[in-house]
C-alpha atoms as a PDB file:
ATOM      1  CA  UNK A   1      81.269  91.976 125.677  1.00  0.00           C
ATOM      2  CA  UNK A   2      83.174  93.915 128.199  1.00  0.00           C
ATOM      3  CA  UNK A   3      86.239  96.221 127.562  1.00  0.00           C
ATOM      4  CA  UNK A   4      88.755  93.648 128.530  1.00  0.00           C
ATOM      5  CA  UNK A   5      87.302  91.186 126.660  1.00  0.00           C
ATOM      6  CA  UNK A   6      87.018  93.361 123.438  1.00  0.00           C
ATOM      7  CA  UNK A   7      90.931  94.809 124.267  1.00  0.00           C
ATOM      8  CA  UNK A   8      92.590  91.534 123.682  1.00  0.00           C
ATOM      9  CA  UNK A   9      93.786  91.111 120.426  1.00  0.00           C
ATOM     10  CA  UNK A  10      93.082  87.281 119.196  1.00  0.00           C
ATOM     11  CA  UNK A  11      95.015  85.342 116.404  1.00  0.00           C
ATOM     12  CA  UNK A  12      93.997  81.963 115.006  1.00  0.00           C
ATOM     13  CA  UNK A  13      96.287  80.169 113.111  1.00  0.00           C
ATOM     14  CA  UNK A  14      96.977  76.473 111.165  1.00  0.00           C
ATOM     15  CA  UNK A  15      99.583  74.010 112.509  1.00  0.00           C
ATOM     16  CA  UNK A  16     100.431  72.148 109.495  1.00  0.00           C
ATOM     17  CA  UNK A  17     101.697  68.321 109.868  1.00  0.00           C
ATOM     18  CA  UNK A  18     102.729  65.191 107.978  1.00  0.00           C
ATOM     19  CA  UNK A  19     103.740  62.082 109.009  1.00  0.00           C
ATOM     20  CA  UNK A  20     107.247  60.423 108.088  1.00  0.00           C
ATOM     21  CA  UNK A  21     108.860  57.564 109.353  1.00  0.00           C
ATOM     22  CA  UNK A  22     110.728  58.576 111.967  1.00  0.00           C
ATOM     23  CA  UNK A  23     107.037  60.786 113.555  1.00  0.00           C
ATOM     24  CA  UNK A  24     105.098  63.395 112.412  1.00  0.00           C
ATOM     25  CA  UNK A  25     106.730  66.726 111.784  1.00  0.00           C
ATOM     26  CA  UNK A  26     105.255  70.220 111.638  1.00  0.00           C
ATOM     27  CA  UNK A  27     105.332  73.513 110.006  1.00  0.00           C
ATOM     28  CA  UNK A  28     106.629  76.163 111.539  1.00  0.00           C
ATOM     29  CA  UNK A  29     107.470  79.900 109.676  1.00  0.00           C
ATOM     30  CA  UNK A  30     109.826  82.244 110.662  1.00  0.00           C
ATOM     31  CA  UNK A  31     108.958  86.271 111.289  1.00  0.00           C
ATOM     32  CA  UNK A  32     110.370  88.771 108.952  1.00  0.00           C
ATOM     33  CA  UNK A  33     111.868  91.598 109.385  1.00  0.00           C
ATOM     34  CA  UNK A  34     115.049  93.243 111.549  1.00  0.00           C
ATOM     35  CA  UNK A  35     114.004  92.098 114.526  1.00  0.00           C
ATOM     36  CA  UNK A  36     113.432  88.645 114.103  1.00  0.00           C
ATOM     37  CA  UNK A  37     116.926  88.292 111.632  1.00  0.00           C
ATOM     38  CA  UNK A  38     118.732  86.147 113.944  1.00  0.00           C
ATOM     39  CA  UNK A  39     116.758  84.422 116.821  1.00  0.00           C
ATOM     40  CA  UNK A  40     115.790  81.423 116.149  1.00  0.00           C
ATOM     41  CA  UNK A  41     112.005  82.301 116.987  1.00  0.00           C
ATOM     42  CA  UNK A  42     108.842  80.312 114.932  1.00  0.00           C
ATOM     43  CA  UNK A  43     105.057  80.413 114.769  1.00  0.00           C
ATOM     44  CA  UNK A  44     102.260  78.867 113.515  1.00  0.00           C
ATOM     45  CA  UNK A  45     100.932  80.689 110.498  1.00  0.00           C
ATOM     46  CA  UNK A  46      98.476  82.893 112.087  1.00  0.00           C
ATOM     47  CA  UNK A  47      96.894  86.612 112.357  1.00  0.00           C
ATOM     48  CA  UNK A  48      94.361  89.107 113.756  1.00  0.00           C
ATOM     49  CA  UNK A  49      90.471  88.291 113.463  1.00  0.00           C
ATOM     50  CA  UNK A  50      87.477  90.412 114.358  1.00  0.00           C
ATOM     51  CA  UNK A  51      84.517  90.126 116.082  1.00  0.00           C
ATOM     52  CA  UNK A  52      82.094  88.472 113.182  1.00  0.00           C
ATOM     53  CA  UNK A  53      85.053  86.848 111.571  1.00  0.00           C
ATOM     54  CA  UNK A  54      84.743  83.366 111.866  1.00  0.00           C
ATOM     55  CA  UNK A  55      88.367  81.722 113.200  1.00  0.00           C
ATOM     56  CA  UNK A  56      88.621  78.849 111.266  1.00  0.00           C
ATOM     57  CA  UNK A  57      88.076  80.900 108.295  1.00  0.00           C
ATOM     58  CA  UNK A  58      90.751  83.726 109.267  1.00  0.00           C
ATOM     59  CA  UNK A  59      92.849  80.741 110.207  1.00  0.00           C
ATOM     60  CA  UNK A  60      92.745  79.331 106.614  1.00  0.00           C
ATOM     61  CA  UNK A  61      93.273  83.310 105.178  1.00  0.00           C
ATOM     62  CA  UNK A  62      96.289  83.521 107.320  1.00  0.00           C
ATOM     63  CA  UNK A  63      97.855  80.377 106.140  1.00  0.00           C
ATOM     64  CA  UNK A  64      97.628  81.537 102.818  1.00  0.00           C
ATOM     65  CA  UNK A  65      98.812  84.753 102.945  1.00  0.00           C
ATOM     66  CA  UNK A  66     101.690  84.265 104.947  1.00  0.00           C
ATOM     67  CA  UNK A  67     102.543  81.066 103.037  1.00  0.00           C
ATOM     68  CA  UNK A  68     101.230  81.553  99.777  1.00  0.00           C
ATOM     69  CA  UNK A  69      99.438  78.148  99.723  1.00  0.00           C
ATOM     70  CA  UNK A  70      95.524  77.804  99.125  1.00  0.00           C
ATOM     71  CA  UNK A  71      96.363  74.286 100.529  1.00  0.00           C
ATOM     72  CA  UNK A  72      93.893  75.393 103.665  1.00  0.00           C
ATOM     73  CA  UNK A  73      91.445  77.202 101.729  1.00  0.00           C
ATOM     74  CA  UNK A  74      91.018  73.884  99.220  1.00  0.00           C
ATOM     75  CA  UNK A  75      90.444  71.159 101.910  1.00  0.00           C
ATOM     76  CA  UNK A  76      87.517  70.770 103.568  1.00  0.00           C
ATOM     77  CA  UNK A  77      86.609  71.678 107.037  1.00  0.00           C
ATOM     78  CA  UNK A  78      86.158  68.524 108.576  1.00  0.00           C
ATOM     79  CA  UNK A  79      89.928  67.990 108.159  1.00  0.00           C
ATOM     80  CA  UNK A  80      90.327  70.119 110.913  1.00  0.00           C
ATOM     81  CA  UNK A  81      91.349  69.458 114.092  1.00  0.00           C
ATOM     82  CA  UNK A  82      90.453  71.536 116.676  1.00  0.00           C
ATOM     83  CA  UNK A  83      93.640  72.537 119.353  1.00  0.00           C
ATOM     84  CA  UNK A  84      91.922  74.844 121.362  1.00  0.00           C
ATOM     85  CA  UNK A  85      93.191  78.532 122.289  1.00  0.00           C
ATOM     86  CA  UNK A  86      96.349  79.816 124.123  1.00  0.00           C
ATOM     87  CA  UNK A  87      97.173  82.720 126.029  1.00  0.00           C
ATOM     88  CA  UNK A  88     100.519  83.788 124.530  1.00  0.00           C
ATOM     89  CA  UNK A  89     103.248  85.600 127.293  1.00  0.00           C
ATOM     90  CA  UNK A  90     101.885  89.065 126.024  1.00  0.00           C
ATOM     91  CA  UNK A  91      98.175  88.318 126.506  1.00  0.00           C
ATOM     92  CA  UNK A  92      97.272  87.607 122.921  1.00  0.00           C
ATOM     93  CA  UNK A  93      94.538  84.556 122.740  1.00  0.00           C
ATOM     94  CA  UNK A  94      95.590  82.250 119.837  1.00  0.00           C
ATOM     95  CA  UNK A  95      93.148  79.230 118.518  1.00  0.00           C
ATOM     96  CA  UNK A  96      94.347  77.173 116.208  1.00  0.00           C
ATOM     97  CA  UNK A  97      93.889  73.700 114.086  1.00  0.00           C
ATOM     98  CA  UNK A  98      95.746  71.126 112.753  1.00  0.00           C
ATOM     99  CA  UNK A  99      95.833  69.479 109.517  1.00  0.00           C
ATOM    100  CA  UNK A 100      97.491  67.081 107.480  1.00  0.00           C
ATOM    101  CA  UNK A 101      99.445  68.043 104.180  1.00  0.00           C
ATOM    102  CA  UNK A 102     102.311  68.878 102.492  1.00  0.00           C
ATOM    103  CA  UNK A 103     104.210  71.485 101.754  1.00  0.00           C
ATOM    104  CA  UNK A 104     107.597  72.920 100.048  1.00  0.00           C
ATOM    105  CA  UNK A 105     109.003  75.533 102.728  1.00  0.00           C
ATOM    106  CA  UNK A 106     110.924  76.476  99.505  1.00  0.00           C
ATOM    107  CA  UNK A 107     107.907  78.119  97.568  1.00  0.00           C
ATOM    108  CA  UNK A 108     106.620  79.821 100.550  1.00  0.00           C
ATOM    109  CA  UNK A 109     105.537  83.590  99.678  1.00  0.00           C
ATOM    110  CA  UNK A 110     104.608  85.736 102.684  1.00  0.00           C
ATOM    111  CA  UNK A 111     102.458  89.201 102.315  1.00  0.00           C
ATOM    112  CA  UNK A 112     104.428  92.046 103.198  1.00  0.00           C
ATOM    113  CA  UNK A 113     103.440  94.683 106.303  1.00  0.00           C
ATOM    114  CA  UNK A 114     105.080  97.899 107.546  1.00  0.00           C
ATOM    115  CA  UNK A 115     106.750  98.207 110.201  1.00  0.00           C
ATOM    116  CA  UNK A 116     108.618 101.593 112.124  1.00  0.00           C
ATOM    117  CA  UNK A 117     112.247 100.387 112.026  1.00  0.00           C
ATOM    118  CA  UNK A 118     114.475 101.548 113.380  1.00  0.00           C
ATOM    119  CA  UNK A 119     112.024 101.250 116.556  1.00  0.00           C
ATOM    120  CA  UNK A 120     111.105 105.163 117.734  1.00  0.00           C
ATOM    121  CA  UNK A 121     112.274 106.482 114.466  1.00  0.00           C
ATOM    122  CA  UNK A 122     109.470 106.968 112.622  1.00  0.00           C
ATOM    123  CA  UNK A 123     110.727 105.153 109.346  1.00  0.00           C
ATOM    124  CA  UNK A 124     108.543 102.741 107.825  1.00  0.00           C
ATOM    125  CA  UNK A 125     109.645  99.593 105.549  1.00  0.00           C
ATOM    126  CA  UNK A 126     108.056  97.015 104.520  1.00  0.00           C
ATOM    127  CA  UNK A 127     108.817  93.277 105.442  1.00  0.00           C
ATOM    128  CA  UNK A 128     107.086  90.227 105.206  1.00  0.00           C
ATOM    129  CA  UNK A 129     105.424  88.739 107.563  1.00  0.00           C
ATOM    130  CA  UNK A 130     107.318  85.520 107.027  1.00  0.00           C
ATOM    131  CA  UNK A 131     110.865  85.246 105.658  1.00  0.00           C
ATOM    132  CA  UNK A 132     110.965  81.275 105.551  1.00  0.00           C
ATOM    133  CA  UNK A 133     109.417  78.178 106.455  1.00  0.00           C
ATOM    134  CA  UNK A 134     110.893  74.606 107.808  1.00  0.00           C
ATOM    135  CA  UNK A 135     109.820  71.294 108.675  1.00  0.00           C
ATOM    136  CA  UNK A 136     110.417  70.017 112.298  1.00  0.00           C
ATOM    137  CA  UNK A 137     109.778  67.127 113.993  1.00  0.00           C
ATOM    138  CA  UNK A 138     108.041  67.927 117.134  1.00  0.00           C
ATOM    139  CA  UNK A 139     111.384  68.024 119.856  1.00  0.00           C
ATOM    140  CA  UNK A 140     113.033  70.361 117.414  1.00  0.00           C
ATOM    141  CA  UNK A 141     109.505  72.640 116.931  1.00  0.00           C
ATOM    142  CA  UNK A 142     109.190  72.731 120.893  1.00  0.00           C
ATOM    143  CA  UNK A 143     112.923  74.406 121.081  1.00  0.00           C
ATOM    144  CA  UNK A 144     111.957  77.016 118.771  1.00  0.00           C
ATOM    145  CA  UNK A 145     108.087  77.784 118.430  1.00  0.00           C
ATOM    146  CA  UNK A 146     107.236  80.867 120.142  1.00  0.00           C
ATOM    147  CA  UNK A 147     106.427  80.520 123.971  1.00  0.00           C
ATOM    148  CA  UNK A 148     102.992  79.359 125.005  1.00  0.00           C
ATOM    149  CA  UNK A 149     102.605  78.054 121.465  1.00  0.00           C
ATOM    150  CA  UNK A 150     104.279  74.615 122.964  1.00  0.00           C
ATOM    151  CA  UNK A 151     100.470  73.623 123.841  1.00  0.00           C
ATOM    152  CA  UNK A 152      99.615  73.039 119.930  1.00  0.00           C
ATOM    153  CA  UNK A 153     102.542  70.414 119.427  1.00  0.00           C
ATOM    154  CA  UNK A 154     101.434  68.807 122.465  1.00  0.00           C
ATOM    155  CA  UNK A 155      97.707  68.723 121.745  1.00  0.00           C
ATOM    156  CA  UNK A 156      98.387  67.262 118.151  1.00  0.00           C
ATOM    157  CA  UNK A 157     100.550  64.779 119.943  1.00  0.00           C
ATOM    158  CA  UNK A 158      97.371  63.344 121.533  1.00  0.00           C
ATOM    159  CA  UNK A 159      95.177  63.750 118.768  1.00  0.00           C
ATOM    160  CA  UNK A 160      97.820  61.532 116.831  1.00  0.00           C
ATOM    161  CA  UNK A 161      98.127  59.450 119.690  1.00  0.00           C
END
């Protein structure tokens, strides 16, 4: 592997869907923290793997610890849908996977992290890593999952058909 290669930091994440009536609908969490507090930013649930981590298994991990449902870690694999891998604005590579289920946003329980805030000040706090979670069908998720991330909603569009 060459230094580039081994420098980019790589996330894989779960993109969470049901279907209603009115079209499926996705699950998106909100960062926690300061920074975050008011923009109306969302993600996938997703985080950091390492080489000899598989993704699909740090995928599932991630999903439960920012949501606090084993929901991913009880189904099986082949419920999966592959959605391929970004490139996020800031160079991180993202691969993620869809799956069907449910969900109450309302129980969601996120690990915590620390984080240096004020920025430059060299206070820590802790935060978690997600402050909420919401439903959206897929026009509202496009207006408000992070940038590059648009790619998932679209490739679990086709997948739906």
């Amino acid at each position: 592997m060459d230094l580039a290669s081994s420098m980019t930091k790589r996330s894989a994440g779960i993109l969470l869907y049901r279907r209603t009536p009115s079209g499926p609908e996705v699950f998106l969490i909100h960062p926690g923290g300061p920074f975050w507090a008011r923009k109306d930013k969302w993600s996938i649930p997703k985080g950091e793997y390492h080489d000899g981590e598989l993704p699909l298994e740090a995928a599932r991990r991630e999903f439960q610890e920012e949501t606090g449902s084993r929901l991913a870690l009880d189904l099986p694999a082949e419920k999966f849908t592959p959605l391929g891998v970004i490139r996020q604005p800031a160079g991180k590579e993202v691969t993620a996977w869809a799956v069907e289920g449910d969900f109450d946003a309302a129980t969601l329980v996120s690990n915590t992290c620390l984080v240096e805030w004020p920025p430059r000040s060299g206070r820590q706090i802790e935060i978690p890593e997600a402050d909420r979670g919401a439903w959206f069908d897929l026009a509202a998720a496009r207006k408000r999952i992070f940038s590059g991330q648009e790619a998932f909603l679209d490739r679990l569009a086709e997948s739906l058909g």
